[in-house]
Protein backbone atom coordinates (compact mmCIF):
# COMPACT_ATOMS: atom_id res chain seq x y z
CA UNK A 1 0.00 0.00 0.00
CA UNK A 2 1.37 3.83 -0.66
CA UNK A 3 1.79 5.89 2.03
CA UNK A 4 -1.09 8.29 1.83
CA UNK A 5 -3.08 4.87 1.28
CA UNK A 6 -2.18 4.25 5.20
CA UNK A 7 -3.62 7.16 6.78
CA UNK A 8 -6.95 5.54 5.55
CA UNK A 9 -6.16 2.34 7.20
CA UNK A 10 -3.99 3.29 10.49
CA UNK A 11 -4.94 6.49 11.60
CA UNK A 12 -3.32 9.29 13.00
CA UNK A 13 -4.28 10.09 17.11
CA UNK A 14 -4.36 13.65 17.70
CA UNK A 15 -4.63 14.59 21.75
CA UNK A 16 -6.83 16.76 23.37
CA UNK A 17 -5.81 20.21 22.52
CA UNK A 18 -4.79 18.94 18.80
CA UNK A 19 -8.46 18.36 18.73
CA UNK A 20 -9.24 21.71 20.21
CA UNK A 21 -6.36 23.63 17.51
CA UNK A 22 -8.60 21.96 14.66
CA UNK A 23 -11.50 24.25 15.26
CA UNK A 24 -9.45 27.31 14.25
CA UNK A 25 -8.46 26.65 11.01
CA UNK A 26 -12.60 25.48 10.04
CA UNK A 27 -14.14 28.39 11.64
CA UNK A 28 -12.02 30.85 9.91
CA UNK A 29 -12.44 29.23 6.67
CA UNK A 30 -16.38 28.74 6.87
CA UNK A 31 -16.29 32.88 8.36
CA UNK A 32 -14.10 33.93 5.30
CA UNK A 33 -16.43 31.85 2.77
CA UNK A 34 -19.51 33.83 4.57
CA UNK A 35 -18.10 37.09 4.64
CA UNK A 36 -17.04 36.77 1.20
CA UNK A 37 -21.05 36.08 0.10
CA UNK A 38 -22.39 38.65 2.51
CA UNK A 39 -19.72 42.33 2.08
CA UNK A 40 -20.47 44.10 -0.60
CA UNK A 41 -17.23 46.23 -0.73
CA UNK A 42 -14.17 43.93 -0.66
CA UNK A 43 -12.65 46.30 2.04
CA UNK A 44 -15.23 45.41 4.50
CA UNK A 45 -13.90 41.47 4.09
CA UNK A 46 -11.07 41.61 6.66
CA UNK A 47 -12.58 43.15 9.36
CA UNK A 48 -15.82 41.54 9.29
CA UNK A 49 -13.83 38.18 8.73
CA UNK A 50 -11.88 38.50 12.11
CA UNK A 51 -15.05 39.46 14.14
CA UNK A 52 -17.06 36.46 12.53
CA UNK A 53 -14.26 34.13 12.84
CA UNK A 54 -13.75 35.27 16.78
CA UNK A 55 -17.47 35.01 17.40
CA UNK A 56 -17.81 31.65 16.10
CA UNK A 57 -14.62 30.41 18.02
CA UNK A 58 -15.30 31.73 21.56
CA UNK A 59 -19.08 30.45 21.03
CA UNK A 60 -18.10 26.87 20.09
CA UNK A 61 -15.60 26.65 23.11
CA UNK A 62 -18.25 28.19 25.07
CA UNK A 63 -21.13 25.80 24.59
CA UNK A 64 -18.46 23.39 24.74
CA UNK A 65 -16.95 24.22 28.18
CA UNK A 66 -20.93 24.70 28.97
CA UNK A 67 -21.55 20.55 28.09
CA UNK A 68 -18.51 19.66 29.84
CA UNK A 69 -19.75 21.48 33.31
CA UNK A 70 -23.37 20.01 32.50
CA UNK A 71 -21.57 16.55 31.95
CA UNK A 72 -19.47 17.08 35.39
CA UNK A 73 -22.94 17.96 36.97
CA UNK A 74 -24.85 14.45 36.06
CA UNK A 75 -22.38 12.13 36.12
């Protein structure tokens, strides 16, 4: 088998804050794709890209650090 061939059978394990790094690169490339659609002067696209992308990161570690307390709670 090739070698990219063996990432689909033997996996790469990524830790805890790997997992948590991964977030950053999607939310900024699902803001910038948004932004893109929704400015109508291209000037407007940085600015409103780093706000979005900021937003969408502290929200997803938020409801996330919000599930882990409610998880911590019930079990």
């Amino acid at each position: 088998m090739n070698a990219i061939g063996e990432f689909f059978v033997t996996p790469i394990e990524i830790g805890g804050i790997q997992k948590a790094l991964l977030l950053l690169p999607l939310c900024l490339s699902i803001s910038i794709v948004y932004k893109v659609t929704r400015c109508e002067r291209l000037a407007d696209v940085p600015a409103a890209v780093g706000a979005l992308w900021v937003t969408i990161v502290v929200g997803m570690y938020a409801v996330g650090v919000g599930l882990w307390v409610v998880y911590l709670l019930v079990v």
